[in-house]
N, C-alpha and C. Protein backbone atom coordinates (compact mmCIF):
# COMPACT_ATOMS: atom_id res chain seq x y z
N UNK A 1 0.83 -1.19 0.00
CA UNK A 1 0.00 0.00 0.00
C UNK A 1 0.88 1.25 0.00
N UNK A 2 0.27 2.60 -0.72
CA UNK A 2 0.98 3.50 -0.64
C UNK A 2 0.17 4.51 -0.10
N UNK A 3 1.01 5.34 1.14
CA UNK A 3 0.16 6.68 1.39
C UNK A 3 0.36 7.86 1.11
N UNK A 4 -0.06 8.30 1.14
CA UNK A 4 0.31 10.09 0.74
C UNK A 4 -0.74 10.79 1.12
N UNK A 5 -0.27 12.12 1.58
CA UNK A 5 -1.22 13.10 2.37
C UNK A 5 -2.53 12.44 3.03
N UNK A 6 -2.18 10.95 4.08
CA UNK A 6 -3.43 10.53 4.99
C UNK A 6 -4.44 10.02 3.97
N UNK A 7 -3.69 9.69 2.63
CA UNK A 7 -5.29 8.94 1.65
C UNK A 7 -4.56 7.40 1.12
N UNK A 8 -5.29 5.99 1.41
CA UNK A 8 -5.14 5.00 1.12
C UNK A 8 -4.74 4.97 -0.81
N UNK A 9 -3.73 4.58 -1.78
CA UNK A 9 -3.98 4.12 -3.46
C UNK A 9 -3.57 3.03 -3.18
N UNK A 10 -4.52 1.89 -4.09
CA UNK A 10 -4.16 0.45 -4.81
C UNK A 10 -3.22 0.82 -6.20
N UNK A 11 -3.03 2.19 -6.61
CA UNK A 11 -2.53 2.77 -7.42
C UNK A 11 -1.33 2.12 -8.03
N UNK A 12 -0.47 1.86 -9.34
CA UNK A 12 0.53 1.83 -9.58
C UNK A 12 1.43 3.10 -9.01
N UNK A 13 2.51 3.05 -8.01
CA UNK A 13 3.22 3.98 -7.60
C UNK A 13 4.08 4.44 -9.46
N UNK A 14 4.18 5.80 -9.47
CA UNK A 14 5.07 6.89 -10.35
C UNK A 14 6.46 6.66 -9.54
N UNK A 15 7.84 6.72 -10.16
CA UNK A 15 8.94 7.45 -9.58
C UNK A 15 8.90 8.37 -8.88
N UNK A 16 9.43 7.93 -7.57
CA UNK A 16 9.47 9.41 -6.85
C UNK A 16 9.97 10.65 -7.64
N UNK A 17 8.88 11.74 -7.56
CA UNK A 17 9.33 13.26 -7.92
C UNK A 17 9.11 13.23 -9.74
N UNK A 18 8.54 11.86 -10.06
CA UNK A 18 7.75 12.28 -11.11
C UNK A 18 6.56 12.07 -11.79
N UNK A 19 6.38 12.68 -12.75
CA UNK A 19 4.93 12.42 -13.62
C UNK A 19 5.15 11.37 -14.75
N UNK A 20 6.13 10.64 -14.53
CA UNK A 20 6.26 9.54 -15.86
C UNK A 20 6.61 8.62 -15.48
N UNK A 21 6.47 7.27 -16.39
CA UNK A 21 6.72 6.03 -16.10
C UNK A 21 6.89 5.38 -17.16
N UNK A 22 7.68 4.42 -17.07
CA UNK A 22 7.73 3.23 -18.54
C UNK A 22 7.88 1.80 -17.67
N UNK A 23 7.21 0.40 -18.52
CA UNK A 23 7.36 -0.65 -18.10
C UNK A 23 6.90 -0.99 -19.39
N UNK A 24 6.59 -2.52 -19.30
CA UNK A 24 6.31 -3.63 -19.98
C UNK A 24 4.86 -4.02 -20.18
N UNK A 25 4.06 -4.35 -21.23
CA UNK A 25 3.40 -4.68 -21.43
C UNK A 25 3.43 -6.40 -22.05
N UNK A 26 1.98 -7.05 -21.52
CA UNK A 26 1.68 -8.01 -22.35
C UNK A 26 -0.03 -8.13 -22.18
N UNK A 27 -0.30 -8.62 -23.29
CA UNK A 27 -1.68 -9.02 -23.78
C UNK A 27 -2.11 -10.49 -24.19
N UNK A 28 -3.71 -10.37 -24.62
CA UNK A 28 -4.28 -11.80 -25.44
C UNK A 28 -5.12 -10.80 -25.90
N UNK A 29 -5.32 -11.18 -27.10
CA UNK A 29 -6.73 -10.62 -28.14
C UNK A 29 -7.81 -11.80 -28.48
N UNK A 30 -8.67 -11.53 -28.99
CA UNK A 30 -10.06 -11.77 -29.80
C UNK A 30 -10.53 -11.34 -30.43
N UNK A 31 -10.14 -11.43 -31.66
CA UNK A 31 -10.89 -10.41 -32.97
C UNK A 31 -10.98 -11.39 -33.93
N UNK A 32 -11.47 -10.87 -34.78
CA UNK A 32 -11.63 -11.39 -36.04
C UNK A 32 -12.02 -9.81 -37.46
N UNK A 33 -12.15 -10.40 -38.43
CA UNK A 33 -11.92 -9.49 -39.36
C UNK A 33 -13.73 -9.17 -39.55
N UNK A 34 -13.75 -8.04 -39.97
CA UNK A 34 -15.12 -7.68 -40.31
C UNK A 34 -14.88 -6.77 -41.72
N UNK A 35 -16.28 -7.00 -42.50
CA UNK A 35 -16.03 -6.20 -43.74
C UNK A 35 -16.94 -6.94 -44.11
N UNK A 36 -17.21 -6.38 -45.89
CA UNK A 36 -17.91 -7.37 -47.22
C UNK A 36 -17.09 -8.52 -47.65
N UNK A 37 -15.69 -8.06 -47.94
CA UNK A 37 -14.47 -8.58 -49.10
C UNK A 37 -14.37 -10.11 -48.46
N UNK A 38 -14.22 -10.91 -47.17
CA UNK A 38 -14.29 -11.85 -47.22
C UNK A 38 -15.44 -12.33 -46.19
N UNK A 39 -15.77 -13.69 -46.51
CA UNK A 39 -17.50 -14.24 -46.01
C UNK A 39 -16.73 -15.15 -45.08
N UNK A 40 -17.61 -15.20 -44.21
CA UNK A 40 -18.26 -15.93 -42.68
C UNK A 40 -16.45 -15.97 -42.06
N UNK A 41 -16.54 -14.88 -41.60
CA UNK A 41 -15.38 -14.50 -40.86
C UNK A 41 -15.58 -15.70 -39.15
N UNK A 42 -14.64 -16.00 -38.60
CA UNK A 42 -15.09 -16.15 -37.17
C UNK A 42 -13.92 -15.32 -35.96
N UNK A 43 -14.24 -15.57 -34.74
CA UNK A 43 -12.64 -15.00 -34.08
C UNK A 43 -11.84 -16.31 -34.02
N UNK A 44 -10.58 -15.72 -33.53
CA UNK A 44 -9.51 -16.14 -33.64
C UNK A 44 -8.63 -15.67 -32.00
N UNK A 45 -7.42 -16.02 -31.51
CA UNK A 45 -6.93 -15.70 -30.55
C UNK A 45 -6.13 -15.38 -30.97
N UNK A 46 -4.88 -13.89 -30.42
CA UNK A 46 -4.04 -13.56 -30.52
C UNK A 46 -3.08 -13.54 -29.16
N UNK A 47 -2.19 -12.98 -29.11
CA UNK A 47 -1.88 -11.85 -28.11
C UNK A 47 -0.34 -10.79 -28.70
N UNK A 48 -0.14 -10.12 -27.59
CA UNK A 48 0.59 -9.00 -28.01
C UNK A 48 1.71 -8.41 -26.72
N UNK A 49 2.98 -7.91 -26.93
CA UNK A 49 4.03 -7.79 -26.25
C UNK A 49 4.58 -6.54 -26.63
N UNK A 50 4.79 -5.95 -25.75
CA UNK A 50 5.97 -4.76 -25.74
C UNK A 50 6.23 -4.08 -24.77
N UNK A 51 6.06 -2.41 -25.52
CA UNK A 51 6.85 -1.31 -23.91
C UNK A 51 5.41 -0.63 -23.68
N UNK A 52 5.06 0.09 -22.96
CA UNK A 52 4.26 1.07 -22.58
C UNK A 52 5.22 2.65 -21.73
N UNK A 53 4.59 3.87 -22.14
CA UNK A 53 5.22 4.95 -21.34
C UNK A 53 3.81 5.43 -20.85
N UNK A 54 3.67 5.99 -19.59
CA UNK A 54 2.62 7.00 -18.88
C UNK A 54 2.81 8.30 -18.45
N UNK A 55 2.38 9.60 -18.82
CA UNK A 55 2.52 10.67 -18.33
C UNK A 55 1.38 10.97 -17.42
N UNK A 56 1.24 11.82 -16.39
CA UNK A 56 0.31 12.03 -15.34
C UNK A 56 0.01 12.97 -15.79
N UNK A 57 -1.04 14.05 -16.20
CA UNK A 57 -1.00 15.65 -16.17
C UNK A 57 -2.60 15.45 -14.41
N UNK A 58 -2.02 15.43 -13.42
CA UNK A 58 -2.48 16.04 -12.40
C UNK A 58 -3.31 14.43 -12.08
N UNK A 59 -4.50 14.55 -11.22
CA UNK A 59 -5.85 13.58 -10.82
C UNK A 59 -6.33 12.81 -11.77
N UNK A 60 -6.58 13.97 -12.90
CA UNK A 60 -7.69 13.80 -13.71
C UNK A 60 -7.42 12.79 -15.14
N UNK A 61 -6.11 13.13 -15.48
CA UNK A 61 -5.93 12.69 -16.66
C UNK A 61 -4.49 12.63 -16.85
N UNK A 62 -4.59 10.95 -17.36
CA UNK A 62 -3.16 10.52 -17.82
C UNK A 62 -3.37 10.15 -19.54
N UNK A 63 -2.00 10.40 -19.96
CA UNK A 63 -1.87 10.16 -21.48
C UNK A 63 -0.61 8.69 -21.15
N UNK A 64 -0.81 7.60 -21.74
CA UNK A 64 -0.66 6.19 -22.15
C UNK A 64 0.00 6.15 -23.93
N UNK A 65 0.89 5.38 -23.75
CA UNK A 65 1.27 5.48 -25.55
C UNK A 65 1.57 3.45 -25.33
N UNK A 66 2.05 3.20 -26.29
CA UNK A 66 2.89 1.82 -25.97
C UNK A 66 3.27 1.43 -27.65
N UNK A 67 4.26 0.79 -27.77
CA UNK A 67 4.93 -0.20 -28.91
C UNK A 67 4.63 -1.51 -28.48
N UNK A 68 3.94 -2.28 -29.58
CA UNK A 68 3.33 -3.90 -29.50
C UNK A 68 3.69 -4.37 -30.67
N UNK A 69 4.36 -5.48 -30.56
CA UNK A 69 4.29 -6.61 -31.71
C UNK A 69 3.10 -7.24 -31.47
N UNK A 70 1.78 -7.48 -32.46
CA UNK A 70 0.45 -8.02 -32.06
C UNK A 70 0.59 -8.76 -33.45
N UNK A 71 0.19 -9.98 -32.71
CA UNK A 71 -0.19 -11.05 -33.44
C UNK A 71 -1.73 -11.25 -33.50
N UNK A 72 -2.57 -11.05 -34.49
CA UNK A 72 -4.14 -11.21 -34.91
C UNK A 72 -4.76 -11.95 -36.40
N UNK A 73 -5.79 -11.59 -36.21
CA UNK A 73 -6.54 -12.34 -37.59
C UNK A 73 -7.55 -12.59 -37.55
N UNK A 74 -8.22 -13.94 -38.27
CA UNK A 74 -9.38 -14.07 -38.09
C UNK A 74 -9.57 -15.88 -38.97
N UNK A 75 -9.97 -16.32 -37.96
CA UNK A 75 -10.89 -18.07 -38.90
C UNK A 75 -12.08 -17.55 -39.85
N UNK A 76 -12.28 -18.46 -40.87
CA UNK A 76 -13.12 -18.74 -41.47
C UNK A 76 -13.66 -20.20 -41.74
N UNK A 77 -15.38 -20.07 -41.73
CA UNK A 77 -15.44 -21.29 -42.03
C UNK A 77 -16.34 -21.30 -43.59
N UNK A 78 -15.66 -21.77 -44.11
CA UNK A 78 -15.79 -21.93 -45.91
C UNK A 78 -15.84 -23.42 -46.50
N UNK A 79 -15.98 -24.42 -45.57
CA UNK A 79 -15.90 -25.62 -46.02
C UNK A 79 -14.48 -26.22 -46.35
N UNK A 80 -14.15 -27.63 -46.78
CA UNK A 80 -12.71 -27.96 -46.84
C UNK A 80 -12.17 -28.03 -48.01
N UNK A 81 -12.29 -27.78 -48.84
CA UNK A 81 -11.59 -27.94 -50.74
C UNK A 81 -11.66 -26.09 -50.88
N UNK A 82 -10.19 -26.21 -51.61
CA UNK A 82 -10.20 -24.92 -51.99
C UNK A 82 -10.94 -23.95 -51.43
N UNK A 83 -10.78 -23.20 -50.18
CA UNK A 83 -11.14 -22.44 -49.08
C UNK A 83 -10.61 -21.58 -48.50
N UNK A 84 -10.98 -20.39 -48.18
CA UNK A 84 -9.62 -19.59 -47.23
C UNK A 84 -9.85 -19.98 -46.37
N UNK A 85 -8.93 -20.03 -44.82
CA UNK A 85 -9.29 -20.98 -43.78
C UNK A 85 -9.21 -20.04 -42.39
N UNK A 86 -8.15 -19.23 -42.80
CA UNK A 86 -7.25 -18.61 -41.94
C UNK A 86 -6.96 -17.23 -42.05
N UNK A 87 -6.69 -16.28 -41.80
CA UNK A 87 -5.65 -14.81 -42.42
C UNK A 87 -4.94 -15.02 -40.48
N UNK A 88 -3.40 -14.43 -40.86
CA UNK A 88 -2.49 -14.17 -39.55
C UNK A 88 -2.05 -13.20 -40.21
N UNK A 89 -2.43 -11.94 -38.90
CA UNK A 89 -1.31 -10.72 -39.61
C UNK A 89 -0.63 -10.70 -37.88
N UNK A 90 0.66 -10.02 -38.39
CA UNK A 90 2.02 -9.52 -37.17
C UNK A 90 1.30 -8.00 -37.99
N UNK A 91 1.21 -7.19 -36.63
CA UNK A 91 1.51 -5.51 -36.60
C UNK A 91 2.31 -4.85 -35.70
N UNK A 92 3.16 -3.76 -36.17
CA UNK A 92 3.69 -2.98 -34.94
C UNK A 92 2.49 -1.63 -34.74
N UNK A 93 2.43 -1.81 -33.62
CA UNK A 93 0.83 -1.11 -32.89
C UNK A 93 1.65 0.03 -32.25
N UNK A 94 0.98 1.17 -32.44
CA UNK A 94 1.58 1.97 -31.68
C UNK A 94 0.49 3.27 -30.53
N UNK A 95 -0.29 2.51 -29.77
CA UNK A 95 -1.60 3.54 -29.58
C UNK A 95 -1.22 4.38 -28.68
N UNK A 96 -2.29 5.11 -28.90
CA UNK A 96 -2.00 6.40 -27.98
C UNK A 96 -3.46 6.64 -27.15
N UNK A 97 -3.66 6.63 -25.93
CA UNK A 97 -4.47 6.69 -25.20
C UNK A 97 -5.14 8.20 -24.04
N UNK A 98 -6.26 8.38 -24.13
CA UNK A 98 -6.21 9.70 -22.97
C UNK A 98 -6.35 8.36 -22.06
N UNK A 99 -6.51 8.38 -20.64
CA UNK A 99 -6.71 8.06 -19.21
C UNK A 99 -7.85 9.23 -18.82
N UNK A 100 -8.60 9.12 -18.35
CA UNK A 100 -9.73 9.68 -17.61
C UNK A 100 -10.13 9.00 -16.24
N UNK A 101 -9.47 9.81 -14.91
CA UNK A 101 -9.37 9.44 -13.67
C UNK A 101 -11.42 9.56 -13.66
N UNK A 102 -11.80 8.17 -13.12
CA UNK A 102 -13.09 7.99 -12.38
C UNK A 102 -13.13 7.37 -11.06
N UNK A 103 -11.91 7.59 -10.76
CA UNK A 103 -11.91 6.77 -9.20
C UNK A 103 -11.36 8.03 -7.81
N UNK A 104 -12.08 9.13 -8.41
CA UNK A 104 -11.41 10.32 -7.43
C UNK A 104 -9.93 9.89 -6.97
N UNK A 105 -9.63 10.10 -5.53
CA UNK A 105 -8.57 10.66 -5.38
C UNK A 105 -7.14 9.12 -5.04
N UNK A 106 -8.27 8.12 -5.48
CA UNK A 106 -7.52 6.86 -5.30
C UNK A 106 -6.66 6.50 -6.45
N UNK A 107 -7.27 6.88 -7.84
CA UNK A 107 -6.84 7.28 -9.43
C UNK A 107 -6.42 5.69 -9.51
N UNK A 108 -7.65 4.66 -9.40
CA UNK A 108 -7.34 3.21 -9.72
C UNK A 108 -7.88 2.97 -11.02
N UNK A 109 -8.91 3.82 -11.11
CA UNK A 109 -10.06 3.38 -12.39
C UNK A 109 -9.98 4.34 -13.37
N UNK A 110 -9.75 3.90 -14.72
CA UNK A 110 -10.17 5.05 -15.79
C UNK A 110 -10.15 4.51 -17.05
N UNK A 111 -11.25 5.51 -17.31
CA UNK A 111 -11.72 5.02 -18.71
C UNK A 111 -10.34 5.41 -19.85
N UNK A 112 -10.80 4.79 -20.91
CA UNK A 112 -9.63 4.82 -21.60
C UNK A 112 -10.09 5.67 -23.09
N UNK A 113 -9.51 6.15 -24.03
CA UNK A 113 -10.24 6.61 -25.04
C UNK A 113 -8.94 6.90 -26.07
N UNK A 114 -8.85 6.37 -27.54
CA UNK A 114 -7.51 6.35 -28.12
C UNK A 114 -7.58 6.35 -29.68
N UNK A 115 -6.55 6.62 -30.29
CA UNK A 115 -6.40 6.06 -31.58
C UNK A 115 -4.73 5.41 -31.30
N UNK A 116 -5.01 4.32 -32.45
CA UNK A 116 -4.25 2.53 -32.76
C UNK A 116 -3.52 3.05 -34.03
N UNK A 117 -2.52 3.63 -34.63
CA UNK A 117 -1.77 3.44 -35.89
C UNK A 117 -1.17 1.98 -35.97
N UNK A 118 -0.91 1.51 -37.04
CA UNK A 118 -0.35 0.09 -36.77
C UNK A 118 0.31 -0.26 -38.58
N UNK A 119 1.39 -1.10 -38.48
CA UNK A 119 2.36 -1.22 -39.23
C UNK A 119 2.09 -2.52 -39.62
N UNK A 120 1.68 -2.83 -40.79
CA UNK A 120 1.52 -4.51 -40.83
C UNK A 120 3.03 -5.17 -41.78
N UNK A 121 3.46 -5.96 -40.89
CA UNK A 121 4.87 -6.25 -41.20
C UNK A 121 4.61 -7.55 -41.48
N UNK A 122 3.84 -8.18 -41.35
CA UNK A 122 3.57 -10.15 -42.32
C UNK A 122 2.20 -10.15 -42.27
N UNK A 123 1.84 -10.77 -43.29
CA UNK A 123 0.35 -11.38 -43.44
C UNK A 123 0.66 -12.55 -44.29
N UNK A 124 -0.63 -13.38 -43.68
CA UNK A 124 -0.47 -14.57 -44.34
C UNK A 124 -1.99 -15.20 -44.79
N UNK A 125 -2.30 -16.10 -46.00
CA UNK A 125 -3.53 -16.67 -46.09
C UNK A 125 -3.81 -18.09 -46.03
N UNK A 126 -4.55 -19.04 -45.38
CA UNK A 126 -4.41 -20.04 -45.27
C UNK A 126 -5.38 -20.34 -46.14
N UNK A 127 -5.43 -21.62 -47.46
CA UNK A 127 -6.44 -21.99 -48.07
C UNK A 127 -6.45 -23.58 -47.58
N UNK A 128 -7.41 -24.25 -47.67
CA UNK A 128 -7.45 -25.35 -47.47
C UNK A 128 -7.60 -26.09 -48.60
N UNK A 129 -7.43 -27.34 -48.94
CA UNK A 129 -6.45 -28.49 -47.98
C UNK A 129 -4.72 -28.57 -47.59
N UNK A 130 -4.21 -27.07 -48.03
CA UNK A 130 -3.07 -26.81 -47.54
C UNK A 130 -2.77 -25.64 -46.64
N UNK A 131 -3.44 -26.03 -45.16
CA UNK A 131 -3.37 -25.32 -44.04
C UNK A 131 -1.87 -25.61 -43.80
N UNK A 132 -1.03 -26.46 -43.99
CA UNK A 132 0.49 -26.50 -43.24
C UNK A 132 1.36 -25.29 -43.92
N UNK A 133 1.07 -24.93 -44.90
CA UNK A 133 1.82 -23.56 -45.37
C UNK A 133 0.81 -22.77 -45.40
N UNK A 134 1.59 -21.17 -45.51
CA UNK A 134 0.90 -20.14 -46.24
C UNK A 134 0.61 -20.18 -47.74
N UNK A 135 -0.63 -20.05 -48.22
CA UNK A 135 -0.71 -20.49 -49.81
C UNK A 135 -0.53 -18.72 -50.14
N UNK A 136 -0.69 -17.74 -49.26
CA UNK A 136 -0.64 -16.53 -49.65
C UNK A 136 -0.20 -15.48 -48.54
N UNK A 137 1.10 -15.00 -48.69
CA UNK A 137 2.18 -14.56 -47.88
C UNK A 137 2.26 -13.10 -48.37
N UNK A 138 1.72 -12.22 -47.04
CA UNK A 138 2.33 -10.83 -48.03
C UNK A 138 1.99 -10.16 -49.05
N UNK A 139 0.38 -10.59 -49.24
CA UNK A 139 -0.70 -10.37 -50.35
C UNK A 139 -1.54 -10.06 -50.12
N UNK A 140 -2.19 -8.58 -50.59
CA UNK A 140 -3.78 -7.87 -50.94
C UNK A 140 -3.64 -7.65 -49.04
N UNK A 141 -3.04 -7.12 -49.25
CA UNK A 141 -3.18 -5.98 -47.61
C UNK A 141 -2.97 -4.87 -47.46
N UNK A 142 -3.38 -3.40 -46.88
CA UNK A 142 -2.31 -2.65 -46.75
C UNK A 142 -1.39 -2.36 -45.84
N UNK A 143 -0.55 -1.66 -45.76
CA UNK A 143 0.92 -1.48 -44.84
C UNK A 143 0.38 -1.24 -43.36
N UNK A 144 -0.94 -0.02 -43.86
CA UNK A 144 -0.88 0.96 -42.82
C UNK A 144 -2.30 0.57 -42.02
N UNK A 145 -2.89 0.83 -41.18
CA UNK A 145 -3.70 0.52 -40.08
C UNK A 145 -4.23 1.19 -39.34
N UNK A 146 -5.47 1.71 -39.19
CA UNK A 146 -5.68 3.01 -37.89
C UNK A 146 -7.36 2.15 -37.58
N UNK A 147 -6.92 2.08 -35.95
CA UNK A 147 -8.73 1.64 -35.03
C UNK A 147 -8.55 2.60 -34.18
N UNK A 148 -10.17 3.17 -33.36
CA UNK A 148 -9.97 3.57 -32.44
C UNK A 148 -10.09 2.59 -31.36
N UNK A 149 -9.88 3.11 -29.94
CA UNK A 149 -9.85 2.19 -28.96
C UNK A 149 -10.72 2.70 -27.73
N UNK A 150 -11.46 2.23 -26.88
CA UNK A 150 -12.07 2.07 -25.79
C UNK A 150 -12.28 0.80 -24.82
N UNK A 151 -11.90 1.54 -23.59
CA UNK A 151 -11.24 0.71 -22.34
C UNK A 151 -11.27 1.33 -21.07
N UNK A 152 -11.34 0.34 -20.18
CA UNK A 152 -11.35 0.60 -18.73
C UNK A 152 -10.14 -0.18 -18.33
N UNK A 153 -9.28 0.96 -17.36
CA UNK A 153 -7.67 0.26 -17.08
C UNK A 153 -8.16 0.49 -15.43
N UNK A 154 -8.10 -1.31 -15.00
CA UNK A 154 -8.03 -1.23 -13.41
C UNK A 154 -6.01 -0.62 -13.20
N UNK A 155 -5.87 -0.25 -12.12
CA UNK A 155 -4.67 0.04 -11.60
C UNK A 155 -4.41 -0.98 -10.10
N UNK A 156 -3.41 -1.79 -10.09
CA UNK A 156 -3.09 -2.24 -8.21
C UNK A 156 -1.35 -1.66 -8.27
N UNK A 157 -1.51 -1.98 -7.16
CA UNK A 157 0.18 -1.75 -6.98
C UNK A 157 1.08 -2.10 -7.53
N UNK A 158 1.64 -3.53 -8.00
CA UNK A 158 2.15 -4.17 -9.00
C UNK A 158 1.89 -3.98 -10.26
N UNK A 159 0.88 -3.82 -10.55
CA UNK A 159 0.33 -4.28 -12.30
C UNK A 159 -1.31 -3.20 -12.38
N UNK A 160 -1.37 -3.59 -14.00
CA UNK A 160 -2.45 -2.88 -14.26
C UNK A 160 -3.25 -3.22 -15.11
N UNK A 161 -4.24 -3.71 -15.22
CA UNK A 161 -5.15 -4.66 -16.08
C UNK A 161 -5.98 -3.66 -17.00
N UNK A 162 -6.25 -3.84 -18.38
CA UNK A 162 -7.06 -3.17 -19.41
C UNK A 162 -7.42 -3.79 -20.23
N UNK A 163 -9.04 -4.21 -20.11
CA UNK A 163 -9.89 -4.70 -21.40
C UNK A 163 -9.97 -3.79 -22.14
N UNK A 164 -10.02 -3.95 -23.78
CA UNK A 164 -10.79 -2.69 -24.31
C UNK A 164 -10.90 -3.21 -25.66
N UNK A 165 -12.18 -2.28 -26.25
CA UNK A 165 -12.09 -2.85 -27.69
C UNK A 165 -11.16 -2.05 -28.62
N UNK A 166 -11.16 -2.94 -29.92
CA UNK A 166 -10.55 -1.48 -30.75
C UNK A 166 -11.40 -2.25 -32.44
N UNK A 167 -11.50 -0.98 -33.07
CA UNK A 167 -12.31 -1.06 -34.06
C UNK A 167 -11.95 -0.72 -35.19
N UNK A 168 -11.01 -1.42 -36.10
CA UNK A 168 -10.46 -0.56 -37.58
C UNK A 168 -11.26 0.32 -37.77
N UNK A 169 -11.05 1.62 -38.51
CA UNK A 169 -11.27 2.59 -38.77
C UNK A 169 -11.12 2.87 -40.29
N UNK A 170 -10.09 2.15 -41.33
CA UNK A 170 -10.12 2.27 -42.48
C UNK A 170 -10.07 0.95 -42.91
N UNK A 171 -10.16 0.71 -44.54
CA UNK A 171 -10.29 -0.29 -45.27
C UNK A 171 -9.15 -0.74 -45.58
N UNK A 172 -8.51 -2.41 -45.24
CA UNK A 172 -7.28 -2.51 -45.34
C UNK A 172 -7.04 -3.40 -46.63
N UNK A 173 -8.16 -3.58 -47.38
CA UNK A 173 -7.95 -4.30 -48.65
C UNK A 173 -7.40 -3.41 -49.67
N UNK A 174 -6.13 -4.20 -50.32
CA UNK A 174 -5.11 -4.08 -51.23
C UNK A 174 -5.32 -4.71 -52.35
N UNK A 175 -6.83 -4.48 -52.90
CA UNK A 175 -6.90 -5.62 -54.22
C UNK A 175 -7.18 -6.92 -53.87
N UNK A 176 -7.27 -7.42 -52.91
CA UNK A 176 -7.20 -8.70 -52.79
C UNK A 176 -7.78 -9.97 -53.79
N UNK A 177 -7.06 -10.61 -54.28
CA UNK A 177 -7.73 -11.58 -55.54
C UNK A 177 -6.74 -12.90 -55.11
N UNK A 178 -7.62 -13.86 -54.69
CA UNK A 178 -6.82 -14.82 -55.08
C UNK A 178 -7.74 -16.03 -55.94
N UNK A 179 -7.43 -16.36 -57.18
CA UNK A 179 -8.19 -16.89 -58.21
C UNK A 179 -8.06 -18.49 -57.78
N UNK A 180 -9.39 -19.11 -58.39
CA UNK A 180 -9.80 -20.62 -58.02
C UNK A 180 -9.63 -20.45 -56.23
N UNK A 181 -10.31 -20.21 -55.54
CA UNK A 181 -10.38 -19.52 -54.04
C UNK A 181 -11.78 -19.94 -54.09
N UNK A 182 -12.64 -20.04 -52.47
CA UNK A 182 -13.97 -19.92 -52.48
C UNK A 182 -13.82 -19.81 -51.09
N UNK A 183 -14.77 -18.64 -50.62
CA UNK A 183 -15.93 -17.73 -51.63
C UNK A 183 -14.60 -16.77 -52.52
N UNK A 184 -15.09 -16.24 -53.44
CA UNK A 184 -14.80 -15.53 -54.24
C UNK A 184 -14.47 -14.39 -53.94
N UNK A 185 -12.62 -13.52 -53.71
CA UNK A 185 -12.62 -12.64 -53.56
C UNK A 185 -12.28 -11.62 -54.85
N UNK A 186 -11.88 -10.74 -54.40
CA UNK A 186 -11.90 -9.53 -55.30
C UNK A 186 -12.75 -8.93 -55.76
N UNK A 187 -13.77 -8.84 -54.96
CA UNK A 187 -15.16 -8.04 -55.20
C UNK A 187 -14.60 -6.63 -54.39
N UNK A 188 -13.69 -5.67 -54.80
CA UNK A 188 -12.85 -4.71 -53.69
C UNK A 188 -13.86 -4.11 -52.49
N UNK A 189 -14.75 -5.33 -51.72
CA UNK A 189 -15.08 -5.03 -50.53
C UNK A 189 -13.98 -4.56 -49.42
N UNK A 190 -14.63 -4.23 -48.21
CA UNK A 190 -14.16 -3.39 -47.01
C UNK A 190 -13.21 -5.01 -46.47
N UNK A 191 -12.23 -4.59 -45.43
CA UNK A 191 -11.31 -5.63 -44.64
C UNK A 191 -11.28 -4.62 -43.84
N UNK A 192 -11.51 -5.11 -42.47
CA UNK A 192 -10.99 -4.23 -41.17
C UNK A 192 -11.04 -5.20 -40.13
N UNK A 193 -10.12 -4.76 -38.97
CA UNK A 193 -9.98 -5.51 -37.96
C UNK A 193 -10.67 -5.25 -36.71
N UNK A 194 -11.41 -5.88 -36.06
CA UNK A 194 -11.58 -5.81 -34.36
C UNK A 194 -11.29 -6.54 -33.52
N UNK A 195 -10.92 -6.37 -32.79
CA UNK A 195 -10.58 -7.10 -31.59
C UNK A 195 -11.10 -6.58 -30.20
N UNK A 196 -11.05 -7.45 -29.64
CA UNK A 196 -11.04 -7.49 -27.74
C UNK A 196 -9.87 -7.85 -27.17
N UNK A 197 -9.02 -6.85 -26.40
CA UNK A 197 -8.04 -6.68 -25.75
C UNK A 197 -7.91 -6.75 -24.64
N UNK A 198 -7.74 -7.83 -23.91
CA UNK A 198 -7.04 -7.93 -22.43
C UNK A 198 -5.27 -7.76 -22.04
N UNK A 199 -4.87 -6.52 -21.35
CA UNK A 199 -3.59 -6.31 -21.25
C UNK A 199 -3.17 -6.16 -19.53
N UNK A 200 -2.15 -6.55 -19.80
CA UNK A 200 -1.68 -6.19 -18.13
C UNK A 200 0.07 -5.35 -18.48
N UNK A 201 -0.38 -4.62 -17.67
CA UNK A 201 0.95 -3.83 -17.59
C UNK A 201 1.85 -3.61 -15.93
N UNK A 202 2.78 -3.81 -16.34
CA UNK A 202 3.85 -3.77 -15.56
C UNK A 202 4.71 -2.55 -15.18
């Protein structure tokens, strides 16, 4: 437990004498892909690793950033002959978060509110009956990535727990065509990602 001026925080303690902090993050996701461009999406499990930094500006409100290697995607179920089965994308995530203190002067609870830029550095497509490789590596994606995000970050002394969703925001299809495929893409429908984010920070 930490005290200060006669008031109990479950709080993550700051460095003495400052308003900033950096540690470690890790996660698990649940998303799956949403859009037109590919049919009967399902979720999938991920998770995700990196740094996090925190600035304090006062009670009320902290600003949150972090670097993540996130591993995501999405199942499909399309039947077993010639099928997409699978998509795995790796992103470098880079969000940026307000903090909004709702736990007065204990500052355990706060809502979260953000935008997600994100770097897609591998993608892969699984068709079936050859799930043991990628039949499509690095194809009909784009680079770049932006969701917003909403979340509630508990705070304890050690660690700091945050569900939250996040919701692509633009269309990440690059053409996508891959011929003798079913269902049939290249109809240049929408690709975007969502997920459900459980993180703990350190």
């Amino acid at each position: 437990m930490v005290i200060t001026a006669g008031l109990t925080s479950r709080a993550q303690p700051f460095p003495k004498g400052s308003d900033y902090k950096v540690g470690m993050v890790f996660g698990i996701n649940y998303g799956s892909i949403i859009g037109s461009e590919l049919q009967n999406p399902s979720p999938m499990l991920g998770m995700n690793l990196g740094a996090h930094f925190r600035h304090k500006f006062g009670k009320t409100f902290h600003l949150s950033s972090e670097l993540n290697a996130t591993f995501r995607g999405s199942n499909f179920n399309n039947g077993e002959t010639d099928a997409y089965s699978q998509v795995k994308f790796v992103y470098l995530d880079l969000p940026l978060n307000l903090m909004v203190n709702v736990d007065g002067n204990d500052q355990s609870q706060f809502v979260t509110l953000g935008l997600e830029p994100a770097y897609l550095m591998e993608s892969e497509i699984y068709v079936k009956p050859n799930d043991i490789k990628a039949t499509y590596k690095n194809f009909g994606f784009r680079q770049f990535d932006l969701a917003a995000v909403i979340g509630y970050h508990f705070d304890f002394y050690y660690f700091g727990i945050r569900p939250s969703i996040r919701i692509g925001l633009i269309n990440i299809n690059d053409n996508l065509f891959m011929p003798n495929v079913f269902p049939e893409t290249g109809t240049q429908g929408t690709i975007k990602n969502a997920t459900f984010d459980l993180k703990i920070y350190f």
